[in-house]
Protein backbone atom coordinates (compact mmCIF):
# COMPACT_ATOMS: atom_id res chain seq x y z
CA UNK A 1 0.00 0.00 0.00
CA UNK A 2 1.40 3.78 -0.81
CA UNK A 3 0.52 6.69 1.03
CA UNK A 4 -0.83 8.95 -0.95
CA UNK A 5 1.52 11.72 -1.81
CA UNK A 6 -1.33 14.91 -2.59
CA UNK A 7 -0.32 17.78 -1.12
CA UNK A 8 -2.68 18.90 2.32
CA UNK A 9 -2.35 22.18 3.81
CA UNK A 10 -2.33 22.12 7.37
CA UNK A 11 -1.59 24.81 9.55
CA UNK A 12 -1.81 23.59 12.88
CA UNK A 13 -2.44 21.09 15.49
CA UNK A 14 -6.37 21.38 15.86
CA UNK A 15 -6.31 20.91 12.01
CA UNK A 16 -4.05 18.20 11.93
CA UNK A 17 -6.70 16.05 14.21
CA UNK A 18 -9.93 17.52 12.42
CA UNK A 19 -8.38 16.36 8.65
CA UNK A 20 -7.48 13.16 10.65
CA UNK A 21 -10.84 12.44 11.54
CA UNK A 22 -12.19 13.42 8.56
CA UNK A 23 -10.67 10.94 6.70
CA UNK A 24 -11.63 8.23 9.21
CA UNK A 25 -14.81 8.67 9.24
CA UNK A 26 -15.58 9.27 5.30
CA UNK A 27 -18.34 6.68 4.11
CA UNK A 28 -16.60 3.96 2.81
CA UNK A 29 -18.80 0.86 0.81
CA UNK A 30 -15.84 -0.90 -0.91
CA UNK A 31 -12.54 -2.44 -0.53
CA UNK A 32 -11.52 0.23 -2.78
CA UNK A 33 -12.75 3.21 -0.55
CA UNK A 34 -11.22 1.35 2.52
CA UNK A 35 -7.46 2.02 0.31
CA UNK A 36 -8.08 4.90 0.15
CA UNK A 37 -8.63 5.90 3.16
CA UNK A 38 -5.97 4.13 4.61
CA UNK A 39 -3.67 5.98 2.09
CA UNK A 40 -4.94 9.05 3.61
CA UNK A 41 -4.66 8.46 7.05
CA UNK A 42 -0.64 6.95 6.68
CA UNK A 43 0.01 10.40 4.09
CA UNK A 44 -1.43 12.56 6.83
CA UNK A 45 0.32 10.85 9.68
CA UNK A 46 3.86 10.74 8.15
CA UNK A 47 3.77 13.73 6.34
CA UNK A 48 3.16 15.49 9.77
CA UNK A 49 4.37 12.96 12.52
CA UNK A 50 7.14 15.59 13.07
CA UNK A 51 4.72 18.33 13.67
CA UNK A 52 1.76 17.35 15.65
CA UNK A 53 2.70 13.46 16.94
CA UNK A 54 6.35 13.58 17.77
CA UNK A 55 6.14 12.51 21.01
CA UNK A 56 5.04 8.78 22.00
CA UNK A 57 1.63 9.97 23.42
CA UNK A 58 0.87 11.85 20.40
CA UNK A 59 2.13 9.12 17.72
CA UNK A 60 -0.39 6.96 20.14
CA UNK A 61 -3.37 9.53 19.34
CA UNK A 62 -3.16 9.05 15.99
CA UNK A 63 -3.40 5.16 16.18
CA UNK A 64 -6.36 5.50 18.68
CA UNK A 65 -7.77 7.86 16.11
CA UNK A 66 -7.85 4.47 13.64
CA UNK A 67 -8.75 1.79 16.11
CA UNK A 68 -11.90 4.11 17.73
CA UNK A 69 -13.32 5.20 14.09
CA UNK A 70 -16.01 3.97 12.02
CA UNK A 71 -13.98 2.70 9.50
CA UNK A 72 -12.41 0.31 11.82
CA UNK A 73 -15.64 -0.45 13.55
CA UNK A 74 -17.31 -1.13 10.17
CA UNK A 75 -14.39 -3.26 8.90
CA UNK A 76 -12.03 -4.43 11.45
CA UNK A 77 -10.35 -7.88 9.82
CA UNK A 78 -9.65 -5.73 6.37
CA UNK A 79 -8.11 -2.74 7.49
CA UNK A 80 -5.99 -5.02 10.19
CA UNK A 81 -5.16 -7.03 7.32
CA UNK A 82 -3.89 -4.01 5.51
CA UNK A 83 -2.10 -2.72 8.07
CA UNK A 84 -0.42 -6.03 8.50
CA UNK A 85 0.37 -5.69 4.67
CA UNK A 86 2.64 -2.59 5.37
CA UNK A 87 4.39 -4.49 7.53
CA UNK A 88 5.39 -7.10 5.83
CA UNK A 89 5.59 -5.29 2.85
CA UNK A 90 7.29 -1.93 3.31
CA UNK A 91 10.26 -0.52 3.77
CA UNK A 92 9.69 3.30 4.58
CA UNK A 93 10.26 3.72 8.05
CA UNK A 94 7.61 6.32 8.51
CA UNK A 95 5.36 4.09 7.01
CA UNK A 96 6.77 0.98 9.13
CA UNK A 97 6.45 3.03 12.30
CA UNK A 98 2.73 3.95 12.20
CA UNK A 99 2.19 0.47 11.06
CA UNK A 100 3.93 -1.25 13.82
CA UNK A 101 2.18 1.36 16.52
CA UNK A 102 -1.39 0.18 14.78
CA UNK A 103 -0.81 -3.39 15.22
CA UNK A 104 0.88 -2.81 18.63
CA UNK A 105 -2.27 -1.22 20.07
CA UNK A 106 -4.83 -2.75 18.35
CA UNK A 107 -3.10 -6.35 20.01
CA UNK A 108 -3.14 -5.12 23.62
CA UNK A 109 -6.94 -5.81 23.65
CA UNK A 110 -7.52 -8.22 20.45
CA UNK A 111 -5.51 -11.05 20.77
CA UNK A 112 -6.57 -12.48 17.00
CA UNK A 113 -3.94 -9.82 16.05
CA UNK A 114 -1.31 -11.40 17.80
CA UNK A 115 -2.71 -14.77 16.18
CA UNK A 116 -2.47 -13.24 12.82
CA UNK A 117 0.83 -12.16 12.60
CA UNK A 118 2.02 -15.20 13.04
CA UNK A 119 -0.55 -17.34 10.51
CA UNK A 120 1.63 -14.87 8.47
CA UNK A 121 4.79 -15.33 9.16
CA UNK A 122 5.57 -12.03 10.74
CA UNK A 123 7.97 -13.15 13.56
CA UNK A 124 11.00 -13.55 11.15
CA UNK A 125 10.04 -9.97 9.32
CA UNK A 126 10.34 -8.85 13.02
CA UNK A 127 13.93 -10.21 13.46
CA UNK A 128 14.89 -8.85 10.29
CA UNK A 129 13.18 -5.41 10.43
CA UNK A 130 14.61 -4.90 14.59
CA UNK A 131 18.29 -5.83 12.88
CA UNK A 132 18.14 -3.80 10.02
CA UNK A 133 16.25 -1.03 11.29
CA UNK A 134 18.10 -0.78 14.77
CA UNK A 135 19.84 2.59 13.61
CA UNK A 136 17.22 4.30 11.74
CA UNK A 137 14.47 5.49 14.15
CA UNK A 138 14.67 4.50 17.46
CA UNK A 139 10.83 4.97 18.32
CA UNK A 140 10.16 2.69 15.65
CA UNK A 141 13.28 -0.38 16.72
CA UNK A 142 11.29 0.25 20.48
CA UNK A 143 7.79 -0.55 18.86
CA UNK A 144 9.31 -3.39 16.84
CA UNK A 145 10.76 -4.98 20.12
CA UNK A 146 7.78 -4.26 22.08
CA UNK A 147 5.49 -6.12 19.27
CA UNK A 148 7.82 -8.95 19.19
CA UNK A 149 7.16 -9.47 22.83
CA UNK A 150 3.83 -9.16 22.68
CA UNK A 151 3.48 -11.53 19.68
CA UNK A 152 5.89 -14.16 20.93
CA UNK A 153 4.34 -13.98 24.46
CA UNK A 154 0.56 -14.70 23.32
CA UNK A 155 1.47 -17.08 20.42
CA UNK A 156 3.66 -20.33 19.97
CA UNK A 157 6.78 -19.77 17.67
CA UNK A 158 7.41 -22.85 15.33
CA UNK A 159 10.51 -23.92 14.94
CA UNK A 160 11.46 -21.99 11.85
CA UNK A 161 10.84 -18.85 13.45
CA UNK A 162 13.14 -18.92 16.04
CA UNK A 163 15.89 -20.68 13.30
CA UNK A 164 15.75 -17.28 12.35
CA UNK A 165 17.22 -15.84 15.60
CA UNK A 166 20.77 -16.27 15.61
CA UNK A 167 23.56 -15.50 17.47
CA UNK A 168 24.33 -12.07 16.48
CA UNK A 169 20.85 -10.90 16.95
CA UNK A 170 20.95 -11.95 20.74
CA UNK A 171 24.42 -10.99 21.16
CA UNK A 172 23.33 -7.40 19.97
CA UNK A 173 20.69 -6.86 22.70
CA UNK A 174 22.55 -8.35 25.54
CA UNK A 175 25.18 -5.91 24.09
CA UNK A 176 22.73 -3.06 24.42
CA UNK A 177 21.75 -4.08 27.90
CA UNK A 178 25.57 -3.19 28.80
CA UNK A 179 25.59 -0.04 26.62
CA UNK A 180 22.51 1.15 27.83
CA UNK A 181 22.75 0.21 31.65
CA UNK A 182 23.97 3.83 32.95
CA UNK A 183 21.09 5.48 30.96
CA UNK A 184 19.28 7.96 33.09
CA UNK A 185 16.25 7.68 30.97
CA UNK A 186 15.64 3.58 30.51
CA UNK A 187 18.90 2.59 32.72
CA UNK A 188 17.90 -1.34 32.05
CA UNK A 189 16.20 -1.38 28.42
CA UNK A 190 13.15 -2.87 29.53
CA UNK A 191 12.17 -4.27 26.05
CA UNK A 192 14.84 -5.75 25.39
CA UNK A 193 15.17 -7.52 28.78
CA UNK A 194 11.43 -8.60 28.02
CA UNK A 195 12.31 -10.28 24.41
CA UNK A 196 15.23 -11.95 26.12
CA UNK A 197 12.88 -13.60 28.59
CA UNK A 198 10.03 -14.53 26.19
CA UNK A 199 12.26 -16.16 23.63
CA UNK A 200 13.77 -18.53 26.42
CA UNK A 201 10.34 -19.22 27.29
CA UNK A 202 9.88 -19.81 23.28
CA UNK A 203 12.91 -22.27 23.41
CA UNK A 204 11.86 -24.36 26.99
CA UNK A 205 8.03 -24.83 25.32
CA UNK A 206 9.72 -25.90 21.91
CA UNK A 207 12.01 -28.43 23.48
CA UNK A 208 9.17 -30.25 25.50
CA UNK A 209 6.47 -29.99 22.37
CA UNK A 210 6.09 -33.44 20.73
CA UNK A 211 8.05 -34.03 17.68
CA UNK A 212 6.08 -33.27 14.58
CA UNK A 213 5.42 -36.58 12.48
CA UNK A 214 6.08 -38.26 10.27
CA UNK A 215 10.02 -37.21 11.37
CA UNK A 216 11.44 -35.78 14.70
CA UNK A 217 12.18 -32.18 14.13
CA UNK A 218 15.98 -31.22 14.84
CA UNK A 219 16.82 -29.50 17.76
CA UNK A 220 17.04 -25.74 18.41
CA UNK A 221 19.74 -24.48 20.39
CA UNK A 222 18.51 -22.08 23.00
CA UNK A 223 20.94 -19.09 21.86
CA UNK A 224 20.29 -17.23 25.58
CA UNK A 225 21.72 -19.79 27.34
CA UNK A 226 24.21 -21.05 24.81
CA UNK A 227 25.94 -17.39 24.65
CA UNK A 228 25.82 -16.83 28.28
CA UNK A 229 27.64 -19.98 28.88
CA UNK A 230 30.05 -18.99 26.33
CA UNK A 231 30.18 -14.73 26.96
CA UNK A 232 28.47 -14.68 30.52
CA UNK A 233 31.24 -12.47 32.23
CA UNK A 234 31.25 -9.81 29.44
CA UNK A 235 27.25 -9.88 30.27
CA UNK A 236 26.78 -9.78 33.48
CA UNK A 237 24.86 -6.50 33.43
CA UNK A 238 21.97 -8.57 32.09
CA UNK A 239 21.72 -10.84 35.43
CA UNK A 240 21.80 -8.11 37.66
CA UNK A 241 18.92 -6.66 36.15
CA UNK A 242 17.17 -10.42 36.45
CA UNK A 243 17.60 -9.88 40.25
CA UNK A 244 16.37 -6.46 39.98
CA UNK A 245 13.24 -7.15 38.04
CA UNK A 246 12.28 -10.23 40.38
CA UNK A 247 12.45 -7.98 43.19
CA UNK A 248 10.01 -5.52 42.68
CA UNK A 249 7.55 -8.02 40.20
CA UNK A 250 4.22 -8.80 41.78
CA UNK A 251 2.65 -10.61 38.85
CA UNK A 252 2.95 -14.34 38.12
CA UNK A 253 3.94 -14.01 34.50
CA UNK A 254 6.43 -11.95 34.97
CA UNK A 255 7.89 -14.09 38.07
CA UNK A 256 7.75 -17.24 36.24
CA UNK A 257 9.76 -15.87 33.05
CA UNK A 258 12.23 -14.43 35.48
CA UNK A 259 13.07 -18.05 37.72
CA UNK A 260 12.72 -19.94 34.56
CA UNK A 261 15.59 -18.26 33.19
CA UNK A 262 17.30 -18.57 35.98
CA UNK A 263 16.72 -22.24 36.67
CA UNK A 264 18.53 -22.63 33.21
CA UNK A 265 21.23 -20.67 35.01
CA UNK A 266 21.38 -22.29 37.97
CA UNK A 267 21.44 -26.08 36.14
CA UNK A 268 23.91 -25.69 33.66
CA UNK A 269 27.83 -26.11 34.78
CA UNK A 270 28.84 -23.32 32.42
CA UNK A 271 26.84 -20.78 33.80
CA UNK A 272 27.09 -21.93 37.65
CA UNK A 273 28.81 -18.34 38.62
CA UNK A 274 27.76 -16.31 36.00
CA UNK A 275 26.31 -13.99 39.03
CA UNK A 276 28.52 -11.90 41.22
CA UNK A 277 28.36 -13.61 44.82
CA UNK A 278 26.76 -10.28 46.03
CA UNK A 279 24.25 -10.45 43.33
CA UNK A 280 23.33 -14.30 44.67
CA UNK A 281 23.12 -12.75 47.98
CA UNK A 282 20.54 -10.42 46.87
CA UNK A 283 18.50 -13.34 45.40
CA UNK A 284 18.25 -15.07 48.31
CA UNK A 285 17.12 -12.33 50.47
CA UNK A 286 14.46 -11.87 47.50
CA UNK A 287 13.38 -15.32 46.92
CA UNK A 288 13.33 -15.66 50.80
CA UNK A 289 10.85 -12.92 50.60
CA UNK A 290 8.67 -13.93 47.88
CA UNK A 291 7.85 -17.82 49.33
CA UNK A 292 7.05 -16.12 52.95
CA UNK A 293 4.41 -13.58 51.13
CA UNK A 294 3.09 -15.97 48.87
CA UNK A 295 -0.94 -15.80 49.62
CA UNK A 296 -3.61 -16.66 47.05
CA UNK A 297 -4.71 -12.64 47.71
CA UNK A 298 -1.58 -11.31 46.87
CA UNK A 299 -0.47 -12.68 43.13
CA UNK A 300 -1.91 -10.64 40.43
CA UNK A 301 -2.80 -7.78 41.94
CA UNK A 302 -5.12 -9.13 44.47
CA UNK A 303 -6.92 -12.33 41.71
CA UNK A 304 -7.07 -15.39 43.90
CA UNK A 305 -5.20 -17.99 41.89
CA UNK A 306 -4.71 -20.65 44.16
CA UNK A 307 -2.99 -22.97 40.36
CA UNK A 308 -0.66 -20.12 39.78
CA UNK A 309 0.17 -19.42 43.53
CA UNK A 310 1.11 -23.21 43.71
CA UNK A 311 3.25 -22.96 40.19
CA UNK A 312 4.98 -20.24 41.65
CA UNK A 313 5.94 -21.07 44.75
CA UNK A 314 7.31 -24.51 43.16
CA UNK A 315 9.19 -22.73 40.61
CA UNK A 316 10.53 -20.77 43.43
CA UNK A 317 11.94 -23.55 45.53
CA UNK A 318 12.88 -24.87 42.44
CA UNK A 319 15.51 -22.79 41.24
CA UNK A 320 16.59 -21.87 45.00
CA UNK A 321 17.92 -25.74 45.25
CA UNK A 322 20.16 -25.44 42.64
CA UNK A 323 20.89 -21.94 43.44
CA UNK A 324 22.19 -22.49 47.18
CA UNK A 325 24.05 -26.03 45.68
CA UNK A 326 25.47 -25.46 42.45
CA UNK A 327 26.08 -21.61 42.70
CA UNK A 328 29.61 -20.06 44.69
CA UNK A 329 27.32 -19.95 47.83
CA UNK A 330 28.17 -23.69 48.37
CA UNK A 331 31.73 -23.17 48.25
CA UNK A 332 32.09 -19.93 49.84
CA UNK A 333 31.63 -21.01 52.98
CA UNK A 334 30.08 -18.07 54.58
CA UNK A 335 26.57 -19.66 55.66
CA UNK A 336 24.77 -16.81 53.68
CA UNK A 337 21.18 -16.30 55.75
CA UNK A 338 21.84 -20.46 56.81
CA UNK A 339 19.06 -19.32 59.86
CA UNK A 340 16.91 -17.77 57.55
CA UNK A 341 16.87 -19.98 54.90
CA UNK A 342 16.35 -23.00 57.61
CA UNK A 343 13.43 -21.04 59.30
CA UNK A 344 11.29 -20.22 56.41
CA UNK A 345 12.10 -23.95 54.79
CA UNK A 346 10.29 -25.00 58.09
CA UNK A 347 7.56 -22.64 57.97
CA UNK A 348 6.81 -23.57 54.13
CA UNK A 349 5.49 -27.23 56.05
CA UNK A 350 5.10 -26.48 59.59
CA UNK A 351 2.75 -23.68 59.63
CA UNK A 352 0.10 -23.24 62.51
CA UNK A 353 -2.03 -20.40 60.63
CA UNK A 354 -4.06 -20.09 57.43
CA UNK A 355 -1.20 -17.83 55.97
CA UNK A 356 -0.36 -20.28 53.89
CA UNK A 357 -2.37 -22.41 51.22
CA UNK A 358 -2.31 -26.41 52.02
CA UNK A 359 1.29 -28.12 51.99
CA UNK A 360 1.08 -30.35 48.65
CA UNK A 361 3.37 -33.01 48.18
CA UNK A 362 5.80 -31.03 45.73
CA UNK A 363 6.25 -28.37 48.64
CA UNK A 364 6.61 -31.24 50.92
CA UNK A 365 9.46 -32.74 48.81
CA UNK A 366 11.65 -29.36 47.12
CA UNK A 367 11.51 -28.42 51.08
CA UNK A 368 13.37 -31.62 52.05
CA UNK A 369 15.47 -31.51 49.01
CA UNK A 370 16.56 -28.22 50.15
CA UNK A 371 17.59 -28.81 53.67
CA UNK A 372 19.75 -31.97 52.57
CA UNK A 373 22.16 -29.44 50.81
CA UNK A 374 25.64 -29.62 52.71
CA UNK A 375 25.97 -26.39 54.06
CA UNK A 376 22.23 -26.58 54.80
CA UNK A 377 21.60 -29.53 56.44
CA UNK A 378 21.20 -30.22 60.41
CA UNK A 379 21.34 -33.57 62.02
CA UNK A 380 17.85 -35.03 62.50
CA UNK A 381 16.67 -33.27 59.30
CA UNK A 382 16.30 -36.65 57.46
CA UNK A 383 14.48 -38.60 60.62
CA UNK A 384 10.94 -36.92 59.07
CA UNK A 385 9.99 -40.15 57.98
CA UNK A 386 6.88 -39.00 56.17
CA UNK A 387 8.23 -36.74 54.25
CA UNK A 388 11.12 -38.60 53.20
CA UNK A 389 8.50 -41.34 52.03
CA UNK A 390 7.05 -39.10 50.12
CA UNK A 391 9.91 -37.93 48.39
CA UNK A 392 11.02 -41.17 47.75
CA UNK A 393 7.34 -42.39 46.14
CA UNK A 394 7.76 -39.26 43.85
CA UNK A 395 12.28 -39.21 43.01
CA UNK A 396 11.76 -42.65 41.23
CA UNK A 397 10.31 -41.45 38.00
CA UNK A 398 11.72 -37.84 38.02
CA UNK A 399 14.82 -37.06 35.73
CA UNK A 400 17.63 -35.28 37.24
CA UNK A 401 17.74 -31.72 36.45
CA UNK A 402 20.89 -31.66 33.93
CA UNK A 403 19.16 -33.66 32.09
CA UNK A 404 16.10 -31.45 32.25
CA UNK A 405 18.98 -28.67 31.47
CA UNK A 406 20.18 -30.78 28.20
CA UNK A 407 16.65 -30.82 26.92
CA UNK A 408 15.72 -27.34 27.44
CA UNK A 409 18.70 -26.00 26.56
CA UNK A 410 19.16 -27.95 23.09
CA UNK A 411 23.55 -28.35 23.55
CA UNK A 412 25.06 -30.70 25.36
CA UNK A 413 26.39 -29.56 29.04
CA UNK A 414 28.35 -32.02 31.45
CA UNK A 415 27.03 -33.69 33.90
CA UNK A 416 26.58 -32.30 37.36
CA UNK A 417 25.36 -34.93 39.67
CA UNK A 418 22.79 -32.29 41.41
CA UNK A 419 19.41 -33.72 42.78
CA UNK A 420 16.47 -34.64 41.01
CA UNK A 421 13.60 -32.77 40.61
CA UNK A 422 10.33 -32.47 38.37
CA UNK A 423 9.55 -29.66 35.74
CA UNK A 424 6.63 -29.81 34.60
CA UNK A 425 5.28 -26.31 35.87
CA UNK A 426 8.80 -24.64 34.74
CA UNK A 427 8.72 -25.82 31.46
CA UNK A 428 4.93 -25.31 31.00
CA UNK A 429 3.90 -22.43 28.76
CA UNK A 430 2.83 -19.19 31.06
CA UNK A 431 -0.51 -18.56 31.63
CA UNK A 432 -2.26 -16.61 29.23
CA UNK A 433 -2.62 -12.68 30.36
CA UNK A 434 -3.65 -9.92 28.78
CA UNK A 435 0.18 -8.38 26.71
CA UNK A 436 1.64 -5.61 28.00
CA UNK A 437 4.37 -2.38 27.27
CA UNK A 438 6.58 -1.16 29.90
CA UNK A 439 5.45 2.58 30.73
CA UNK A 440 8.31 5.20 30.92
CA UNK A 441 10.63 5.00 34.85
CA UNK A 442 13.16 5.52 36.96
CA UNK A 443 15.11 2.88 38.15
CA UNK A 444 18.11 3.26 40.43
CA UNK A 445 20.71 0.88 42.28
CA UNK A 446 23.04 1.74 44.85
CA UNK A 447 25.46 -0.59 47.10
CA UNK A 448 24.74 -0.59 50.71
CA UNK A 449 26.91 -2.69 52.94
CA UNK A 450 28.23 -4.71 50.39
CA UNK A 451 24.53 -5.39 49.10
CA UNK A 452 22.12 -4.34 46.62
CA UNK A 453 19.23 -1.65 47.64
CA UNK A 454 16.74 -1.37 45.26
CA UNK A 455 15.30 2.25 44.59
CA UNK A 456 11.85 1.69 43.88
CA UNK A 457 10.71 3.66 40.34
CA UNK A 458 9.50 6.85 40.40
CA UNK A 459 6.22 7.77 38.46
CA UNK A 460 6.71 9.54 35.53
CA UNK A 461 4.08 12.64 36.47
CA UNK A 462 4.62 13.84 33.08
CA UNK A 463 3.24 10.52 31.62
CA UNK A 464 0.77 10.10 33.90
CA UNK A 465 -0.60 13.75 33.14
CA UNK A 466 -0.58 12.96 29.27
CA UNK A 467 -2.72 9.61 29.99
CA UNK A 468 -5.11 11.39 32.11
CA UNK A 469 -5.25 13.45 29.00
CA UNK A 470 -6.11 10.65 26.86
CA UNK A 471 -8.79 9.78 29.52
CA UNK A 472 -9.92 13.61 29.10
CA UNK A 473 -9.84 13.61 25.80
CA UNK A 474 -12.71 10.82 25.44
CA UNK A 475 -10.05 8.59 24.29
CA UNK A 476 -10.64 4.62 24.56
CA UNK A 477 -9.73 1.09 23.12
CA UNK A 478 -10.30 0.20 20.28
CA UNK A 479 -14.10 -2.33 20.73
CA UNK A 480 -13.55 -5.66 20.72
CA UNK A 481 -15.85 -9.04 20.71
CA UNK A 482 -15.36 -10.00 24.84
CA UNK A 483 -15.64 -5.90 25.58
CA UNK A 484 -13.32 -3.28 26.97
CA UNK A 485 -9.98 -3.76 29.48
CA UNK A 486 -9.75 -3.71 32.98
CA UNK A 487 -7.87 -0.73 33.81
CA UNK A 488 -5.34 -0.09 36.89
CA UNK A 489 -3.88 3.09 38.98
CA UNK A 490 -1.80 4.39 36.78
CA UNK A 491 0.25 6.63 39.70
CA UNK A 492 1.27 2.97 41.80
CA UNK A 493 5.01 1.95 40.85
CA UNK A 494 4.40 0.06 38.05
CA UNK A 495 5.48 -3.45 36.68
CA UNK A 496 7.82 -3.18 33.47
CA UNK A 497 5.63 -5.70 32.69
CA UNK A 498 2.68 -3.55 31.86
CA UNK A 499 1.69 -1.43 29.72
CA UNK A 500 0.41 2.42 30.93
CA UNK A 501 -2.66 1.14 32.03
CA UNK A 502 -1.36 -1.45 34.99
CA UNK A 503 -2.06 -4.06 32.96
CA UNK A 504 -0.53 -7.15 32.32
């Protein structure tokens, strides 16, 4: 599709937005009309992006003005479709940049976008466009990234789309991620951190799908892992900000990207110290945390989801086993919160209050795999009969977790001799939530006492006036068949998980 290249007088703001709407809401019978229409609207929009929707809240107006108008009302799969079509299809970056801002928004409350672009193949136009385009426009390589996410987070890559990530491409973000980490405006490149965490999820669902008949499909090396094992000290930027981001998350998706990621980590011999020993002290104190709040009320902003509060707090003992074994704080010999760790192991099975949803049999069994680590362990800890029944009953048919690590990972690792232990909620594919962008904040780190302290964000007041104006302004989603979004307090310190309504 080409924007139409007619001249169009415009003189100022307030006739920027009438000739927009103008456009959009011209009576429009055929496929034909649609065009041009659409022609209209991307000529308008690019011809003066640089004068009336340079910032991000602006360029966001003009989508809005699309997804609330008639024309998109009246015929929502064709003009998507079109839109898509640019895309895939174009290569002028004004063009590309309203079209990847369309899609973008349109997805965050229709997820049959999401399920489009890939029936079309978009994901390896994606790689290509955030590689080639990375030093053209950098609102546009942020909307490209932030659409991957959202794309690869609500839909299953095949294997052929993630063939088409390769080494360089990760190597280039967790590159950024060091750049970028002093930036006083996005000091931890939030999207990029995000498509990190997604495609690893991408890779552990691919490695424990069936193989496709009537042949096995090869494997897929899981690039995130197989360049940190290789590069991990020249990235270590990356894991800090792992730590970081568990620390303040409150939502389970985001938690369970995080530790699976980690678990990888912490069960592969190549990356056993990829963290600074400070930085593992910090993720104890944090996962320490987490397991003692964990309350069906708490996890998703207050959605009792007694599956998802049990998935999480397995994950989390999970990746603390091989994280207190496998890790420098087994061999450093400093005890590192040995009390703390032993108390709140104990409470996670001996509890005398309602704090805490029933013990199942996994808890019952990570708990007792936990306390039999070395530097751990008490004498009398194994004389709990029942439990150690139990963990017995359940060991037998459980693989040991480097060779859950081999599968996942797709590349052979040595052999590590750490205990056993079951993944079938790490591996499993995260629960479907509604996709998210990061809103604009402040993140800053100090070191206290030889520790981490967290600074918690800092509202962007600016932001939150100019979506306040959107709300002012009549502004809304665009419709969709299940009805509008739930929205959120946009002035509470926000996930980088969501996008600027609080949602997730």
């Amino acid at each position: 599709m080409d924007a139409d290249d007619s001249p169009t007088i415009i003189g100022n703001g307030k006739q920027f937005w009438e000739e927009l709407d103008k456009v959009l809401e011209a009576p429009c019978e055929t496929h034909e009309d649609i065009d041009d229409a659409l022609r209209s609207y991307i000529a308008l929009t690019t011809q003066f992006k640089k004068d009336y929707a340079e910032t991000e809240y602006d360029f966001a107006r003009c989508c809005y003005r699309l997804l609330n108008s008639q024309l998109f009302s009246t015929h929502q799969d064709y003009v998507r479709r079109q839109i898509l079509y640019c895309l895939l299809q174009e290569d002028d970056i004004d063009i590309l940049h309203i079209s990847v801002a369309v899609l973008l928004h349109d997805g965050r409350t229709n997820e049959s976008v999401f399920e489009m672009l890939q029936v079309e193949g978009a994901f390896p136009r994606l790689v290509d466009l955030i590689r080639d385009k990375r030093d053209d426009d950098y609102g546009l390589h942020k909307l490209l990234l932030d659409l991957m996410y959202e794309m690869s987070r609500m839909q299953n890559l095949t294997r052929q789309d993630l063939v088409t990530v390769d080494d360089a491409f990760v190597l280039y973000f967790f590159q950024l991620t060091e750049q970028l980490s002093d930036d006083a405006d996005d000091p931890y490149h939030y999207p990029i951190i995000r498509v990190l965490l997604v495609l690893n999820e991408q890779y552990m669902c691919l490695a424990n799908a069936p193989p496709s008949p009537p042949l096995p499909s090869p494997s897929t090396t899981n690039r995130i892992l197989k360049l940190l094992s290789a590069h991990g000290p020249s990235y270590r930027t990356f894991g800090e900000n792992l730590i970081l981001l568990l620390n303040r998350e409150a939502t389970l998706s985001a938690q369970l990207l995080i530790l699976k990621l980690l678990y990888l980590l912490f069960t592969t011999p190549s990356t056993y110290e990829y963290f600074y020993t400070n930085d593992l002290h910090v993720l104890v104190d944090v996962i320490i945390r987490n397991l003692l709040d964990l309350d069906p009320g708490n996890i998703d902003g207050g959605t009792t989801d007694i599956d998802g509060q049990r998935a999480l707090r397995h994950t989390y003992l999970r990746v603390l086993c091989p994280l207190l074994k496998n890790t420098q704080l087994a061999r450093e010999g400093s005890g590192y919160k040995r009390a703390e760790l032993r108390k709140m192991l104990h409470l996670l099975v001996n509890r005398s209050s309602a704090h805490f949803a029933p013990v199942d049999e996994t808890v019952l069994r990570l708990v007792v795999r936990c306390k039999q680590i070395e530097w751990l362990r008490e004498e009398g800890d194994e004389q709990d009969e029942e439990i150690v029944r139990k963990l017995a009953e359940v060991e037998v048919r459980e693989p040991k977790d480097t060779d859950v690590a081999k599968k996942l990972l797709g590349m052979s690792i040595e052999e590590a001799g750490v205990s056993t232990l079951s993944v079938v909620d790490v591996s499993a594919k995260v629960a479907r939530e509604k996709p998210s962008v990061p809103a604009p904040r402040r993140m800053r780190r100090k070191k206290t006492n030889g520790a981490v302290e967290v600074t918690p964000p800092q509202t962007d007041t600016d932001g939150a006036g100019k979506v306040e104006g959107l709300k002012a302004e009549g502004l809304k989603p665009p419709p969709t068949a299940g009805g509008g979004s739930n929205g959120h307090d946009i002035q509470r310190a926000r996930s980088p998980f969501e996008d600027e309504n609080g949602e997730t």
